[in-house]
Protein backbone atom coordinates (compact mmCIF):
# COMPACT_ATOMS: atom_id res chain seq x y z
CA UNK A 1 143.74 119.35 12.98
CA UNK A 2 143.58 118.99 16.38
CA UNK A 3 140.97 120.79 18.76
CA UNK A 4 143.93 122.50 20.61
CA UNK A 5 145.53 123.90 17.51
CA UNK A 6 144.76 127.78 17.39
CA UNK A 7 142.59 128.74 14.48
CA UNK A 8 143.66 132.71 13.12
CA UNK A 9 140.68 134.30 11.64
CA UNK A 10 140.90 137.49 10.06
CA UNK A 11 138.57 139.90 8.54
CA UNK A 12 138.22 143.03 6.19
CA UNK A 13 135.82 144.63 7.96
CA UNK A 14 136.89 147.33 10.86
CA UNK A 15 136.69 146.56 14.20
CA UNK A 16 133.55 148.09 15.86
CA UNK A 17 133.99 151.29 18.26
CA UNK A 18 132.11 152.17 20.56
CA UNK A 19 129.94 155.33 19.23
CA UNK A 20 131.06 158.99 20.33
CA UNK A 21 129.34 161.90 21.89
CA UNK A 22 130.60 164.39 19.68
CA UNK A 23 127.43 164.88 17.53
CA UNK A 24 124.65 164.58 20.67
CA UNK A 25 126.87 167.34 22.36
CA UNK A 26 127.13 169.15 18.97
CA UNK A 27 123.40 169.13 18.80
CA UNK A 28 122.84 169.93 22.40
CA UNK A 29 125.15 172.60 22.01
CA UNK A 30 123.48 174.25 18.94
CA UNK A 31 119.98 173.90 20.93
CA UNK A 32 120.76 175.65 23.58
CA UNK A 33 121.99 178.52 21.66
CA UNK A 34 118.77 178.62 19.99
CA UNK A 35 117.22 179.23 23.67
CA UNK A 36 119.15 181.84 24.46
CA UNK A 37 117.22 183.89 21.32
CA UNK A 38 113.94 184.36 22.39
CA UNK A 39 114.93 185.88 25.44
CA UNK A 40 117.68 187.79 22.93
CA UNK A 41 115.15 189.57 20.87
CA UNK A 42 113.30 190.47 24.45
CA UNK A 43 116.16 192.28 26.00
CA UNK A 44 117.19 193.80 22.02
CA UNK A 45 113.61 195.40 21.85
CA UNK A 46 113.94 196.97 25.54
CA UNK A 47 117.20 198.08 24.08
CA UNK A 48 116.10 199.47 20.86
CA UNK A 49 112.30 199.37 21.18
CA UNK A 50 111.59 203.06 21.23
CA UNK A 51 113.77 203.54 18.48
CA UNK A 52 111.72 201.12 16.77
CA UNK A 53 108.47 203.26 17.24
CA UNK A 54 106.79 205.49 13.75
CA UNK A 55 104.69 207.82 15.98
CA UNK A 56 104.99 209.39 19.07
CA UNK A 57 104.04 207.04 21.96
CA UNK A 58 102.62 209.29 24.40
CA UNK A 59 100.93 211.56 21.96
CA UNK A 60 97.34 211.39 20.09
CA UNK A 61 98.24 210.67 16.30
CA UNK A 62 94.89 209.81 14.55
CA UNK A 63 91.41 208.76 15.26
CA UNK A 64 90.14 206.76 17.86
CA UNK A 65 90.21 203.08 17.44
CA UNK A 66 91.53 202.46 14.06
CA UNK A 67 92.10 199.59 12.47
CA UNK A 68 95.46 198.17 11.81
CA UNK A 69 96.75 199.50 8.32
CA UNK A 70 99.40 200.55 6.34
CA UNK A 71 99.98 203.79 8.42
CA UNK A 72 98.74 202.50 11.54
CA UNK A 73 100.52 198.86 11.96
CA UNK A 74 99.06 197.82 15.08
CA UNK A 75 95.84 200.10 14.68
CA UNK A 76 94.99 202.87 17.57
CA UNK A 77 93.31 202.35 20.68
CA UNK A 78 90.29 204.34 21.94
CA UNK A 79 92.25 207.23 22.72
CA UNK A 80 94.23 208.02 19.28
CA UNK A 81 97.22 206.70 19.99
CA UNK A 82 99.75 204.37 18.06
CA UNK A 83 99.15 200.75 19.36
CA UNK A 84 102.47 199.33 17.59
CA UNK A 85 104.36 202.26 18.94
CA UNK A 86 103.68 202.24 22.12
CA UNK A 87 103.91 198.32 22.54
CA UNK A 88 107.44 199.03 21.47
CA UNK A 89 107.97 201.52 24.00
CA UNK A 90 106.77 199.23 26.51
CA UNK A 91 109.33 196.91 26.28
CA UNK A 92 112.15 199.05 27.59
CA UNK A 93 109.45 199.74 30.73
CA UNK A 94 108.24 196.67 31.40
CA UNK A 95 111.61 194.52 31.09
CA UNK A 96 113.45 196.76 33.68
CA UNK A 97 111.00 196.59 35.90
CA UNK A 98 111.06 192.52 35.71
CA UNK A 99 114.84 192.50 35.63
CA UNK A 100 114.70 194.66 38.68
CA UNK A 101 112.30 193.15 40.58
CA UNK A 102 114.33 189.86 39.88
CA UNK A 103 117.48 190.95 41.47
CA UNK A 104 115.67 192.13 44.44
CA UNK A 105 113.91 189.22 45.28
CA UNK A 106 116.62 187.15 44.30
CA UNK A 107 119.79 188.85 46.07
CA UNK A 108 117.65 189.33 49.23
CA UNK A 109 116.26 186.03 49.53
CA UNK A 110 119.80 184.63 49.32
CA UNK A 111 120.60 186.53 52.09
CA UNK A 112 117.75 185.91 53.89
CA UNK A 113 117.53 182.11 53.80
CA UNK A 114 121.38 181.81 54.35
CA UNK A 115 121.02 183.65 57.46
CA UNK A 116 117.43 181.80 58.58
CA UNK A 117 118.94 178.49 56.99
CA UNK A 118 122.61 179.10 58.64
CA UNK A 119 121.96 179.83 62.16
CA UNK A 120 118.42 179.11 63.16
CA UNK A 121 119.88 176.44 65.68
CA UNK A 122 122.31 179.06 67.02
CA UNK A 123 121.19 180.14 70.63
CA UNK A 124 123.34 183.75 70.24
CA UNK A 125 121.67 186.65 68.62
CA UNK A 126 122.21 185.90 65.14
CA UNK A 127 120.43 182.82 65.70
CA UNK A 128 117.30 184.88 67.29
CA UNK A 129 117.66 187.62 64.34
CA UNK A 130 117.53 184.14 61.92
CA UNK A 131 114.49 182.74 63.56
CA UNK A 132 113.10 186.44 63.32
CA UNK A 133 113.66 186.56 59.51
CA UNK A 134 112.47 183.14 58.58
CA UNK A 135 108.72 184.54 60.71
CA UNK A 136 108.95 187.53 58.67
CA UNK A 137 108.89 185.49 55.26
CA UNK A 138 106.25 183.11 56.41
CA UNK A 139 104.08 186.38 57.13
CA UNK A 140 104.99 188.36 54.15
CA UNK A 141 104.10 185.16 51.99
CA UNK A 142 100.49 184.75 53.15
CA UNK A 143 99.42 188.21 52.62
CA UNK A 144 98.50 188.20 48.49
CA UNK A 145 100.66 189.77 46.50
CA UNK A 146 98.27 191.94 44.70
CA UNK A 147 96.81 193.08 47.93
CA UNK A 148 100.34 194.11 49.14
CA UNK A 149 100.80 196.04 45.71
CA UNK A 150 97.51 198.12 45.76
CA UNK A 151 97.97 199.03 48.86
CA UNK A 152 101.77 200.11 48.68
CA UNK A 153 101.16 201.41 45.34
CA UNK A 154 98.23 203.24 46.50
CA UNK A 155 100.18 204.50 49.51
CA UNK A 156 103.44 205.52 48.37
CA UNK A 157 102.50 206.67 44.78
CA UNK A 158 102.22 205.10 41.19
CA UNK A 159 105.63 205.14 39.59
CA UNK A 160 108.29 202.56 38.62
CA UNK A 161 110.55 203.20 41.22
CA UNK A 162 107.49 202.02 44.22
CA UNK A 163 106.13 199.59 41.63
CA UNK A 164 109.62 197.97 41.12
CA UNK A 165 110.45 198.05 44.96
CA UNK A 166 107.12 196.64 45.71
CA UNK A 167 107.41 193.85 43.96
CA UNK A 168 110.75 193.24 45.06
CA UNK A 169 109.97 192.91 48.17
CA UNK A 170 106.82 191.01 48.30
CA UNK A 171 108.42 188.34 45.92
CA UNK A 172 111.11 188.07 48.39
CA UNK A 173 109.35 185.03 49.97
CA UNK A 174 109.18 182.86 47.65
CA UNK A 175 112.69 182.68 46.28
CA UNK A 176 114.08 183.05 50.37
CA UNK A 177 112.10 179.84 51.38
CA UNK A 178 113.26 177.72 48.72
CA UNK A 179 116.99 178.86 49.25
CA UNK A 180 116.84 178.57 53.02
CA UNK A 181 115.84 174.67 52.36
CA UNK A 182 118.68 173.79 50.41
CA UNK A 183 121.10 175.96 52.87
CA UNK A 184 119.23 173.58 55.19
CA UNK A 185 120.19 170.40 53.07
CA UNK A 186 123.47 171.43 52.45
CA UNK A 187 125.03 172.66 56.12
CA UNK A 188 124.36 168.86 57.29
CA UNK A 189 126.33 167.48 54.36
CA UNK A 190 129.65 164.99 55.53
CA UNK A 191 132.24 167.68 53.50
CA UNK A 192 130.57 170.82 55.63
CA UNK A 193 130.86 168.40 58.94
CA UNK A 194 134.54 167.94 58.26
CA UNK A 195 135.60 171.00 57.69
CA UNK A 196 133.90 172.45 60.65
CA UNK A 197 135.91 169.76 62.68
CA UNK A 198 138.99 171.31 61.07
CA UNK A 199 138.34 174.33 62.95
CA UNK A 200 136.82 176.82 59.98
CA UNK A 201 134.45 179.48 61.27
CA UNK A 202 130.50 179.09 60.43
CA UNK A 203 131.12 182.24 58.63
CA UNK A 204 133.69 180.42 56.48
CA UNK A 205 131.73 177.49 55.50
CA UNK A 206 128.60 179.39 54.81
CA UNK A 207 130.40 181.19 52.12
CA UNK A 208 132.92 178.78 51.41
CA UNK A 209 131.30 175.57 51.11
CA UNK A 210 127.10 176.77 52.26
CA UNK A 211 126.62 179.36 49.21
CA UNK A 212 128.29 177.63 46.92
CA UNK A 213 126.15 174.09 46.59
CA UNK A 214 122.92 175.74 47.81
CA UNK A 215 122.15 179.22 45.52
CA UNK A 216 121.31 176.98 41.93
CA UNK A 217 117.62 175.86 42.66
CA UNK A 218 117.21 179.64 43.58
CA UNK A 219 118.84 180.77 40.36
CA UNK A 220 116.58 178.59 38.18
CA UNK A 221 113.66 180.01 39.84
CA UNK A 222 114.29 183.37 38.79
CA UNK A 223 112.37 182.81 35.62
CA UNK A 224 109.16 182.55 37.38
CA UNK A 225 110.13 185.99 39.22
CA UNK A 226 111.15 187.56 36.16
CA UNK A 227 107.66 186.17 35.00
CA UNK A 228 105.35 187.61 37.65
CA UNK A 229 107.39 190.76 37.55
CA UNK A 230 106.11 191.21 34.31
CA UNK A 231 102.80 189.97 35.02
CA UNK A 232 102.02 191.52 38.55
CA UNK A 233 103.21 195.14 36.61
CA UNK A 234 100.24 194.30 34.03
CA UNK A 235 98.14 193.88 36.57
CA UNK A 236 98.27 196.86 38.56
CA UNK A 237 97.99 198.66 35.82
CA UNK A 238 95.11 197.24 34.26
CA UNK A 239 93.42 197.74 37.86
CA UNK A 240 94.29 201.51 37.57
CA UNK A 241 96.76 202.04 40.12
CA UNK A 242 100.01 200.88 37.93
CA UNK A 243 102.25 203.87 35.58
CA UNK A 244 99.60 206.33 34.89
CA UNK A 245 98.67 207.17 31.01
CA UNK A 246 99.96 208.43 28.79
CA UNK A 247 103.30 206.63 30.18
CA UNK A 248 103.78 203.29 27.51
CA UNK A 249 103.09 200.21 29.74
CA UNK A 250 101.25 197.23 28.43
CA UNK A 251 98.76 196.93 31.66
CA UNK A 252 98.02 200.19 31.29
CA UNK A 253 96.98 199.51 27.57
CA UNK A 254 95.23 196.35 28.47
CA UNK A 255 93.08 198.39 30.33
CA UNK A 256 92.45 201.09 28.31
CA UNK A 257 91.78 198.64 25.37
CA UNK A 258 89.33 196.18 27.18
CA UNK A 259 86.26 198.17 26.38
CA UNK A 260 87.39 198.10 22.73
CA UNK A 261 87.84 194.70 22.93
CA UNK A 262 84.29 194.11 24.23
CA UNK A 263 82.99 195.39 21.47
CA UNK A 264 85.58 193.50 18.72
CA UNK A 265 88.10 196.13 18.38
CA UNK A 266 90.37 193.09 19.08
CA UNK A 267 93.94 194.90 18.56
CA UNK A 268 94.12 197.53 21.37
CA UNK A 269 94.19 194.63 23.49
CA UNK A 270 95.57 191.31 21.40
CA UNK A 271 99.02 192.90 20.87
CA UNK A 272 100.32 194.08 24.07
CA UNK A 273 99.14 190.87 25.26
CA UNK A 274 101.09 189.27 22.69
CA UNK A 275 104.55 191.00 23.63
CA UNK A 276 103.78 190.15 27.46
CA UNK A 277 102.73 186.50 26.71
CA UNK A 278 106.25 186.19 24.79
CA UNK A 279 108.56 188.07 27.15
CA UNK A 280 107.35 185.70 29.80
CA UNK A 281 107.93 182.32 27.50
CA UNK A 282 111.21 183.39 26.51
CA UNK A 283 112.40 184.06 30.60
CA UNK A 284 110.94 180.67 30.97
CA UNK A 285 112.92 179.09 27.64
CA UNK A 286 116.15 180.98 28.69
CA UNK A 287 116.50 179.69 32.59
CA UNK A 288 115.52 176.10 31.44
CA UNK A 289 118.14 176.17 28.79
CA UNK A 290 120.73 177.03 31.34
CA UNK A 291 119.18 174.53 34.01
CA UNK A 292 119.70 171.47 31.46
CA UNK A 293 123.35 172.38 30.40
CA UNK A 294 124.19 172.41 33.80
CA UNK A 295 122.68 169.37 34.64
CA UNK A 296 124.22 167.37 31.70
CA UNK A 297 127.77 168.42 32.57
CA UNK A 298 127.36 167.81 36.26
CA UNK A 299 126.48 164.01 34.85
């Protein structure tokens, strides 16, 4: 046999293929589902919460600072009142707020920092009103935000409708800043270039092409508004000027249980700090469940 002559091998075993992404994106799939449940069970307890409560919430229903027990689950705190009850009350309270102050901040930063982001170059009066607004978030973000709440709160009155507007407003800043730098980024991109050659209006391309490739970084941050929502509610109350008593809010009971606490009456306190500690994780698991889906199928 000559070196030339062709040689046929064959073989039993299959060929090899190359390996599929059907179980990774089976997997991924099934993970981020079980994200979405923490944040689930929040919004189902501000849904059903009260429902969920065996006393009263807002009325005295045994002795002052029980323990946790059969009848009591969650104990009482120093005034009588059903601890477990009225953390389940609190959810409804406390979530709308949060999910209200999000959409404020949110909705009026994108406005905000497409208008300051859009036409601070612009020598017309937009442009002035756009230089205005991007001043007026720079100023509203150095004043604290708990300063700005006390004294609004204080000002205006302590209910949820000021508390939620409050906070809408002062948390304005931070989402507006980081949307006006990607409207920034994004209006000196080659596609937004070329189709302003092509004669579309600034108008156009700030909705067309501007909004649509610059509002996600802004999205994702809404867990950390939905997060100080929660938390900047807490702590007005707990400094006395959030929803008054006998109203179910867990800052409210944080500060009417820290003297029972003090003294190692541990459950006024540890269990409304529980439900705010976990309604805050699961905004955070929720958004970062939706930020890595859309990152994988932008790959």
């Amino acid at each position: 046999m000559s070196l030339d002559t062709p040689v046929a091998v064959t073989t039993d075993e299959p060929l090899l293929q190359a390996p599929t992404a059907t179980r990774p994106r089976k997997e991924s799939r099934a993970g981020f589902y079980w994200r979405l449940v923490p944040f689930a069970i929040v919004i189902l307890l501000a849904i059903i919460g009260p429902l969920l409560a065996n006393h009263p919430a807002t009325s005295v229903v045994g002795d002052q600072s029980v323990a946790p027990s059969g009848k009591f689950w969650f104990g009482t705190d120093a005034n009588g009142l059903d601890v477990y009850s009225r953390v389940m009350t609190a959810f409804r309270l406390d979530v709308i707020i949060a999910l209200s102050v999000t959409v404020i901040a949110t909705v009026g930063a994108m406005a905000i920092g497409l208008v300051s982001g859009m036409y601070q170059s612009n020598r017309s009066a937009l442009g002035l009103l756009a230089r205005l607004l991007g001043r007026a978030v720079d100023l509203v973000q150095s004043i604290p935000v708990m300063i700005a709440g006390l004294v609004l709160v204080s000002f205006f009155g302590r209910n949820a409708v000021v508390i939620t507007l409050t906070l809408g407003i002062v948390l304005i800043p931070f989402q507006a800043r980081l949307m006006r730098t990607e409207v920034l980024r994004t209006r000196t991109d080659g596609y937004v270039d070329a189709a302003r050659m092509s004669g579309e209006s600034e108008f156009r391309l700030l909705l067309r092409h501007v909004l649509p490739n610059s509002f996600r970084p802004t999205l994702e941050n809404t867990s950390s508004i939905f997060a100080m929502g929660i938390i900047f509610c807490a702590a007005l109350g707990f400094l006395g000027v959030g929803i008054p008593t006998p109203a179910a809010e867990w800052g409210t009971m944080l500060a009417a249980g820290a003297p029972d606490a003090a003294v190692g009456r541990w459950w006024s306190v540890a269990f409304p700090a529980a439900a705010l500690a976990f309604s805050v994780w699961a905004s955070s698991v929720v958004v970062a469940a939706f930020v890595g889906r859309g990152r994988r199928r932008s790959r």
